[in-house]
Protein backbone atom coordinates (compact mmCIF):
# COMPACT_ATOMS: atom_id res chain seq x y z
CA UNK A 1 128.83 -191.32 59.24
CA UNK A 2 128.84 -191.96 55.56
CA UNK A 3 130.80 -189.79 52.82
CA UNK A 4 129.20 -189.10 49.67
CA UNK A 5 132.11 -191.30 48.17
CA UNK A 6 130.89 -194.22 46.33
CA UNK A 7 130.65 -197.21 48.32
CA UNK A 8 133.42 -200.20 46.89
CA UNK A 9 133.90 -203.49 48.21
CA UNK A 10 137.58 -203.10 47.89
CA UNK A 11 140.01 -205.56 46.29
CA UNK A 12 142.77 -205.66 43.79
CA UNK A 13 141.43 -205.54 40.64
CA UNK A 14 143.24 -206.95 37.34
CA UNK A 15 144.16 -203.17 36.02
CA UNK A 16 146.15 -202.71 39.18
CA UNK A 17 147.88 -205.57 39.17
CA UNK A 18 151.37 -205.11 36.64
CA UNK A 19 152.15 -208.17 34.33
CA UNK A 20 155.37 -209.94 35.82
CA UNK A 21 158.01 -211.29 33.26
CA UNK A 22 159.67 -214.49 33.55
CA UNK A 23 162.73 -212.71 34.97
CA UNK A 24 160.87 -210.96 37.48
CA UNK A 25 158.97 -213.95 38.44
CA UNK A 26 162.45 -216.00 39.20
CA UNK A 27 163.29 -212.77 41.03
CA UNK A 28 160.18 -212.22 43.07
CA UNK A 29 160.48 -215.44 44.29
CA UNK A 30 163.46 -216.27 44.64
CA UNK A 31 165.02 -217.02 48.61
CA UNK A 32 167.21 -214.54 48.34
CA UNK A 33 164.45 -212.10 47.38
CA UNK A 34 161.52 -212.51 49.31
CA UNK A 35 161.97 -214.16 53.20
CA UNK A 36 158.13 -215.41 53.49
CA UNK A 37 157.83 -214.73 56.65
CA UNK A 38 158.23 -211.05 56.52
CA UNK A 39 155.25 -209.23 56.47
CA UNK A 40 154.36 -208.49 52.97
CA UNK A 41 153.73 -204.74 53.80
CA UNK A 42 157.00 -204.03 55.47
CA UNK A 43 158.78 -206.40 52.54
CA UNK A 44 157.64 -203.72 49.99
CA UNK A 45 158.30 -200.23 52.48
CA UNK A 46 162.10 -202.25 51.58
CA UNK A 47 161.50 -202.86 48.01
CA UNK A 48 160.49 -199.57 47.42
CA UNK A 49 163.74 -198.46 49.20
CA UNK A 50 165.52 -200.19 47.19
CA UNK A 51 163.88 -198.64 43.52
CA UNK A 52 162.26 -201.81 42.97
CA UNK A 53 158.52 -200.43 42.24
CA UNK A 54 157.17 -203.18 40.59
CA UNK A 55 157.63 -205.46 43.25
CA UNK A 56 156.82 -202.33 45.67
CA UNK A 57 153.69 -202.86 44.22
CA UNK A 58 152.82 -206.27 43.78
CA UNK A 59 153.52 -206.48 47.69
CA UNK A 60 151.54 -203.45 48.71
CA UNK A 61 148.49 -204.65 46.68
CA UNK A 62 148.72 -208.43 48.08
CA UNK A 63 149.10 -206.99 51.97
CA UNK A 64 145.93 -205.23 51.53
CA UNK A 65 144.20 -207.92 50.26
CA UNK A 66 145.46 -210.12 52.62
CA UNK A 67 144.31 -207.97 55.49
CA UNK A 68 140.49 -207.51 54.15
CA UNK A 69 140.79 -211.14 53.94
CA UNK A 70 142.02 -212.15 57.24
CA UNK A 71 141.05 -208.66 59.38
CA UNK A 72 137.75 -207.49 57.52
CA UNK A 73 138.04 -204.00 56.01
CA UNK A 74 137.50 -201.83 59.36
CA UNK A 75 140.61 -203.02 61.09
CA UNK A 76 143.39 -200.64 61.77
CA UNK A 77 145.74 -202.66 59.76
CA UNK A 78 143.50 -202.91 56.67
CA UNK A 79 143.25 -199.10 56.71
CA UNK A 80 146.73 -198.76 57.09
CA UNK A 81 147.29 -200.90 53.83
CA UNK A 82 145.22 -198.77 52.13
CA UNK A 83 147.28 -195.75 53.06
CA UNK A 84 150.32 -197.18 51.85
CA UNK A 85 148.68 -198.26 48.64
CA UNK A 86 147.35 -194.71 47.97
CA UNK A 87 150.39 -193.20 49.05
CA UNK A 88 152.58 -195.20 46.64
CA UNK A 89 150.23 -194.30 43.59
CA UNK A 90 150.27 -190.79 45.08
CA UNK A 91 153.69 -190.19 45.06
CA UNK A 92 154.43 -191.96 41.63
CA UNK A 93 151.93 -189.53 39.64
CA UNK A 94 149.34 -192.51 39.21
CA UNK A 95 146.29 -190.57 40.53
CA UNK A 96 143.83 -192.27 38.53
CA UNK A 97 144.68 -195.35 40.22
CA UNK A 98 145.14 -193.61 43.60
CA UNK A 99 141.52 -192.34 43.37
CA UNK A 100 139.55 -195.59 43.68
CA UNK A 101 141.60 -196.76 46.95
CA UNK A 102 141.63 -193.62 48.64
CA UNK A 103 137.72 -193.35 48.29
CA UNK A 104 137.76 -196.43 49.78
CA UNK A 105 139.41 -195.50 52.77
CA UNK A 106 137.74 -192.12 53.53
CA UNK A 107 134.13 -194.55 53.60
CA UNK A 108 136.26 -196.83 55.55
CA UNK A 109 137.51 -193.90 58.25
CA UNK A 110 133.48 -192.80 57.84
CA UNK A 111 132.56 -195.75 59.94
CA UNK A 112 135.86 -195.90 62.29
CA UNK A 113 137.09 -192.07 62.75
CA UNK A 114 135.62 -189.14 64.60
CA UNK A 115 135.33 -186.29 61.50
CA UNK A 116 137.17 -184.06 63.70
CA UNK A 117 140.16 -186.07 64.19
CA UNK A 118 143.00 -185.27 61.88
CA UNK A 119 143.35 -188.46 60.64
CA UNK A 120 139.78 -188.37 58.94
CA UNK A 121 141.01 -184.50 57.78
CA UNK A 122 144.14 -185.66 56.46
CA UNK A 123 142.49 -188.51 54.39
CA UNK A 124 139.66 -185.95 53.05
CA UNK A 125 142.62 -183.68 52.28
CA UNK A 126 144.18 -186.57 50.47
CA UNK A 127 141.56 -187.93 48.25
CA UNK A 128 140.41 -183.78 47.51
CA UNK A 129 144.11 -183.66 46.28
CA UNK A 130 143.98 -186.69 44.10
CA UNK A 131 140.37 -185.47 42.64
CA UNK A 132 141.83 -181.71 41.73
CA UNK A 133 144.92 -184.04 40.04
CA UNK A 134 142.28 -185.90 37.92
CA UNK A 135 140.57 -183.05 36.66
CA UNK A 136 137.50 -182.76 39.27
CA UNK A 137 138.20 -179.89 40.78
CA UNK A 138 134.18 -179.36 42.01
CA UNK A 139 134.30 -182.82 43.36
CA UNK A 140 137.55 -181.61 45.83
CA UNK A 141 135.43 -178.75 46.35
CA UNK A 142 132.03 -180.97 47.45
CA UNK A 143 134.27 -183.19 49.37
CA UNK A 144 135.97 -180.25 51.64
CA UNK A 145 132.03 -178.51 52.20
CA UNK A 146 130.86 -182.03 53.53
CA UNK A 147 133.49 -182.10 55.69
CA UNK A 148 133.06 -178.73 56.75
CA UNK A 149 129.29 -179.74 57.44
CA UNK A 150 130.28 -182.66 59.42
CA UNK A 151 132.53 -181.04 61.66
CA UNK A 152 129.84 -178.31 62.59
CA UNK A 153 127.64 -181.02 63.36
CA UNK A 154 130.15 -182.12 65.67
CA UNK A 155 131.56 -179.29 67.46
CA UNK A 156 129.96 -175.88 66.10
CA UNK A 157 131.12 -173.41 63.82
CA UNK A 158 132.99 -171.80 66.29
CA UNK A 159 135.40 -174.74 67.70
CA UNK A 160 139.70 -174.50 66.78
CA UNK A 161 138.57 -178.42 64.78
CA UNK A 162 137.18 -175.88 62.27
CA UNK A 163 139.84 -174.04 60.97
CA UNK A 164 141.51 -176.61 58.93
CA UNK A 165 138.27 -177.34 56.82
CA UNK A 166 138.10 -173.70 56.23
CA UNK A 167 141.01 -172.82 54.94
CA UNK A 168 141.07 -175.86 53.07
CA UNK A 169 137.99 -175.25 51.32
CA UNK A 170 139.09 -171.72 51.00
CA UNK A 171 142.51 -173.00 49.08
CA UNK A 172 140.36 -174.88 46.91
CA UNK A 173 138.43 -171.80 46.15
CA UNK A 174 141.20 -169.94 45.38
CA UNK A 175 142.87 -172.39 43.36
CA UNK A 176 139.63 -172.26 40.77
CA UNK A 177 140.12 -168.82 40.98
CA UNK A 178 136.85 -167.89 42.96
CA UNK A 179 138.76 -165.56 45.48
CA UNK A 180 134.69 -163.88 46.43
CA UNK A 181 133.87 -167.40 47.66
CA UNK A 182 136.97 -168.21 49.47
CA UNK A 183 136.88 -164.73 51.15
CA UNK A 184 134.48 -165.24 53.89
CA UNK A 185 135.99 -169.03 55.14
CA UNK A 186 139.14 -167.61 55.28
CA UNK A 187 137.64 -164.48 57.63
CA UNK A 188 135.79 -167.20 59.68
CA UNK A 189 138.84 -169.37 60.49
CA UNK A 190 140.53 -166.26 61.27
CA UNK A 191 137.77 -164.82 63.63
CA UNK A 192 138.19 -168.13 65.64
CA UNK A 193 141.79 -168.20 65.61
CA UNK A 194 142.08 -164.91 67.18
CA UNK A 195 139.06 -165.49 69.70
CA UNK A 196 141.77 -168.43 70.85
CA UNK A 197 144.91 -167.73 70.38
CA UNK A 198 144.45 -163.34 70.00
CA UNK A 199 144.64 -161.25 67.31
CA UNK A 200 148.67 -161.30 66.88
CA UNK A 201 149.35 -164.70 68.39
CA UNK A 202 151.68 -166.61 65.76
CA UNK A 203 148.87 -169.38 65.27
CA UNK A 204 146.61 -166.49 62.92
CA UNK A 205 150.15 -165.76 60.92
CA UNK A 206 149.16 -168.63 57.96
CA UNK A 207 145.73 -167.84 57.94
CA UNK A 208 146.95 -164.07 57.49
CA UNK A 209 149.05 -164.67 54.64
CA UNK A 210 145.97 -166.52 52.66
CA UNK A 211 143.73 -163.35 52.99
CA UNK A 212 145.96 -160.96 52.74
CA UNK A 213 146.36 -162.37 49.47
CA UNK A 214 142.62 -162.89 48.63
CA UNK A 215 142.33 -158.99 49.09
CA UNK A 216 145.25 -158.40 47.00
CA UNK A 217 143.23 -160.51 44.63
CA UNK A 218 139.40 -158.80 45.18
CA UNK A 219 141.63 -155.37 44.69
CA UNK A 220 140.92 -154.89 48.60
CA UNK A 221 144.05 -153.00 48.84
CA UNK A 222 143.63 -151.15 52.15
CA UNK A 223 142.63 -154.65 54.23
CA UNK A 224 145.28 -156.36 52.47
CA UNK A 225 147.89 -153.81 53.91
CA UNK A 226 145.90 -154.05 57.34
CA UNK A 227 146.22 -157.61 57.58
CA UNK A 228 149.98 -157.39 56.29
CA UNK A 229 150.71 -154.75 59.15
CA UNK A 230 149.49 -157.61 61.70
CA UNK A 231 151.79 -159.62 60.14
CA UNK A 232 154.77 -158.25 60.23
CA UNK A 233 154.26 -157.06 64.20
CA UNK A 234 153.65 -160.92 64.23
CA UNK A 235 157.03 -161.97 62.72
CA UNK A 236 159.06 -158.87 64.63
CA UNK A 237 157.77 -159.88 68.04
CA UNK A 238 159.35 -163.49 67.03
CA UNK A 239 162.39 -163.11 64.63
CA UNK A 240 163.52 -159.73 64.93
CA UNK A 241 162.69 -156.60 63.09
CA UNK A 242 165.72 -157.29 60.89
CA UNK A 243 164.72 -160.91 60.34
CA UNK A 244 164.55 -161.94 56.32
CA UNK A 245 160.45 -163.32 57.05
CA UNK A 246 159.86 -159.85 58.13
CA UNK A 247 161.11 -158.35 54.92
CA UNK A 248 159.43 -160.76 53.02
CA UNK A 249 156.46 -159.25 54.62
CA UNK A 250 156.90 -155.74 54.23
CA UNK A 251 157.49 -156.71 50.23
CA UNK A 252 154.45 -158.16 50.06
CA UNK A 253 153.03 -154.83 51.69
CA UNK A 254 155.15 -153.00 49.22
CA UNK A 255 153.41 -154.26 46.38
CA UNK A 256 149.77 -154.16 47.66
CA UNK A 257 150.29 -150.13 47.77
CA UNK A 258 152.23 -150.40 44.70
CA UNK A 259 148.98 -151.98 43.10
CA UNK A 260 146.86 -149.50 44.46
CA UNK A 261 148.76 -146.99 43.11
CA UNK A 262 150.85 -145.11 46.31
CA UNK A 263 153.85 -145.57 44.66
CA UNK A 264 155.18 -142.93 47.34
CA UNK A 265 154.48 -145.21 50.09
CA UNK A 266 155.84 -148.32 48.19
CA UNK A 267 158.67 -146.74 47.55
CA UNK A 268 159.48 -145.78 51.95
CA UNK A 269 158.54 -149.75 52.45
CA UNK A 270 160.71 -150.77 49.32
CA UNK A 271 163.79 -149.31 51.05
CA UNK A 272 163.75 -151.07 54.15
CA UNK A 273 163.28 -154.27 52.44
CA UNK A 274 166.64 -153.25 50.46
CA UNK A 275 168.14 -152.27 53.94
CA UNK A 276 167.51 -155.62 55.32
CA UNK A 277 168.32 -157.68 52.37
CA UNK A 278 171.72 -156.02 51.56
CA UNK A 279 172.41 -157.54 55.30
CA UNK A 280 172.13 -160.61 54.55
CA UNK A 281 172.95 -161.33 50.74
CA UNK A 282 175.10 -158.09 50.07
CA UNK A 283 174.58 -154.95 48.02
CA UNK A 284 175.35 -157.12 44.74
CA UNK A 285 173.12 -159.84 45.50
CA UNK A 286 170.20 -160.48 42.33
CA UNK A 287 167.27 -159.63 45.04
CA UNK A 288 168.56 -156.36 46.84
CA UNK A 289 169.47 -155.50 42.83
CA UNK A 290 166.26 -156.23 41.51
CA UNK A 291 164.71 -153.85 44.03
CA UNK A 292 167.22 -151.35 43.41
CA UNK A 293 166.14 -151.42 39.68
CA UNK A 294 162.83 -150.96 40.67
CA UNK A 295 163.48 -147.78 42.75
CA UNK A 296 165.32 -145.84 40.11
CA UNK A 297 162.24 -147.03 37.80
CA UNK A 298 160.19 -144.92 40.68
CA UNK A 299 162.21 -142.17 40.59
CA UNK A 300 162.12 -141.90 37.00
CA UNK A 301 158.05 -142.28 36.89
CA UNK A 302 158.09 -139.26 39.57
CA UNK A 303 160.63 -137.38 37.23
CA UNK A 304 157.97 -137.67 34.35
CA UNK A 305 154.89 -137.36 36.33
CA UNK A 306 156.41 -133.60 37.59
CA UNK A 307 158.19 -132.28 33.85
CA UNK A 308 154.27 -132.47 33.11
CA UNK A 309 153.00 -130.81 35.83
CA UNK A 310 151.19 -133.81 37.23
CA UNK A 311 151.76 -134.44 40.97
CA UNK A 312 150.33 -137.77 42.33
CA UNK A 313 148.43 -137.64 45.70
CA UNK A 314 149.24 -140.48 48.34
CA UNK A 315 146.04 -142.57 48.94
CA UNK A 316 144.39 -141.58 51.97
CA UNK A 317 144.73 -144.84 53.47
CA UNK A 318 148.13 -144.66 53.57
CA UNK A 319 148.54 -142.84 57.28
CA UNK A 320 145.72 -144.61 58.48
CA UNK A 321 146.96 -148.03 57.58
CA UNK A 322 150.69 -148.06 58.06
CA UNK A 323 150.89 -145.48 61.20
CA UNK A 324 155.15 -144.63 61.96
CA UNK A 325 157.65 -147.10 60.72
């Protein structure tokens, strides 16, 4: 299957290659430097060890050509070149120059790689990365719905393969700020998730986190503290219900009813936090005083709110929602 990445006869081009200077030259190829039979990909993994980029890269660039030479461009070993060669410009900030070769090798894993296998994912993932980093945030985005099209091709909408291209899609949603579109992947990755795994099996716990915050973010307080609730069952029934990821949670839950206003039930959620917290860092610690400042600040709101007379009403979803704690 073909990607809707242009198609490149790959090899190094002229921009790519940095100019040597006499003293790097001697260096290069000097005995001591270089031992020619090493292969030239492993010789650079070393150089780059060492801080030595330049000739990091000179090597990387020369293995790959030497392997479309010698192996054609759908050999394992050519593809693996190209990995390290977008993974060095990658790493070093050089996106626009890790664009061209990762394209490459998502048309080259087109014709050699299964679109469900996570190598193919991974590389999409990659190059999406590298095209958000350049500024093409809607070509990341076309990338990750062709790959979601692919894989339903392949193995249906409802298949585990799935959930990776939805949520990444969904992230790249989000990221643009379009938490309406990213809503309903993230609900279909979870719907499969818990028709595998069950609805407070540890595998749903990242997917939970991403919509919990999408409803935060759509103002869909009372499924946000839903799907928080799940969560934090989800972390007790592992870590404890003392455990600092479980606080962490019930923060989070804290300030979805703080944002919808049931300050009141904040407030009951914000003191366990503290209880838990003051465990592990101490009463004096910057976080359990932090949330100590913000409790006197709720005390003092409820102070004002009844000198005039005004008496705020818990949200009705508050019972419902959060049962006995």
């Amino acid at each position: 299957m073909l990607t809707n990445a242009p198609t490149r006869q790959h090899s190094r081009h002229k921009r790519h290659e940095p100019a040597i200077t006499s003293t790097e030259l001697n260096n290069y190829y000097s005995k001591e430097t270089v031992e020619l039979s090493v292969d030239p990909a492993k010789m650079a993994q070393r150089f780059l060890e060492q801080g030595r980029n330049a000739d990091a890269e000179r090597l990387f660039l020369s293995a790959l050509d030497m392997k479309i030479e010698t192996l054609g461009e759908e050999h394992p070993e050519t593809e693996k070149c190209l990995e390290d060669v977008t993974a060095f410009y990658t790493n070093f900030g050089r996106y626009q120059l890790a664009e061209d070769f990762a394209e490459t090798l998502l048309r080259i894993k087109s014709l050699t790689t299964s679109p469900i296998e996570d190598s193919y994912s991974k590389t999409v993932e990659q190059l999406a990365n590298i095209y958000e980093k350049v500024g093409k945030p809607e070509a990341a985005e076309a990338l990750y719905r062709f790959l979601v099209t692919l894989q339903e091709e392949v193995v249906g909408s409802d298949s585990l393969a799935m959930v990776f291209a939805f949520n990444r899609l969904a992230e790249c949603y989000t990221r643009q700020g379009d938490h309406l579109a990213a809503l309903p992947l993230y609900e279909r990755a979870l719907a499969v998730e818990e028709a595998a795994y069950g609805p407070f099996a540890v595998e749903t716990n990242n997917t939970l986190t991403e919509l919990a915050r999408v409803y935060q973010a759509l103002h869909k307080f009372d499924k946000a503290a839903e799907i928080l609730k799940r969560q934090v069952v989800i972390l007790e029934s592992i870590h404890g219900p003392n455990a600092l990821s479980v606080a962490s949670c019930i923060a989070k839950m804290a300030e979805v009813f703080e944002q919808s206003g049931n300050k009141p039930e904040a407030e009951a959620l914000y003191s366990r936090v503290i209880q838990i917290y003051e465990e592990a860092y101490g009463k004096n610690s910057g976080t359990v005083q932090e949330l100590y400042r913000k409790m006197d600040q709720f005390r003092m709101d409820k102070a004002r709110q009844q000198q005039t007379g005004f008496i705020a009403m818990t949200a009705p979803m508050a019972t419902s929602v959060m049962g006995v704690w």
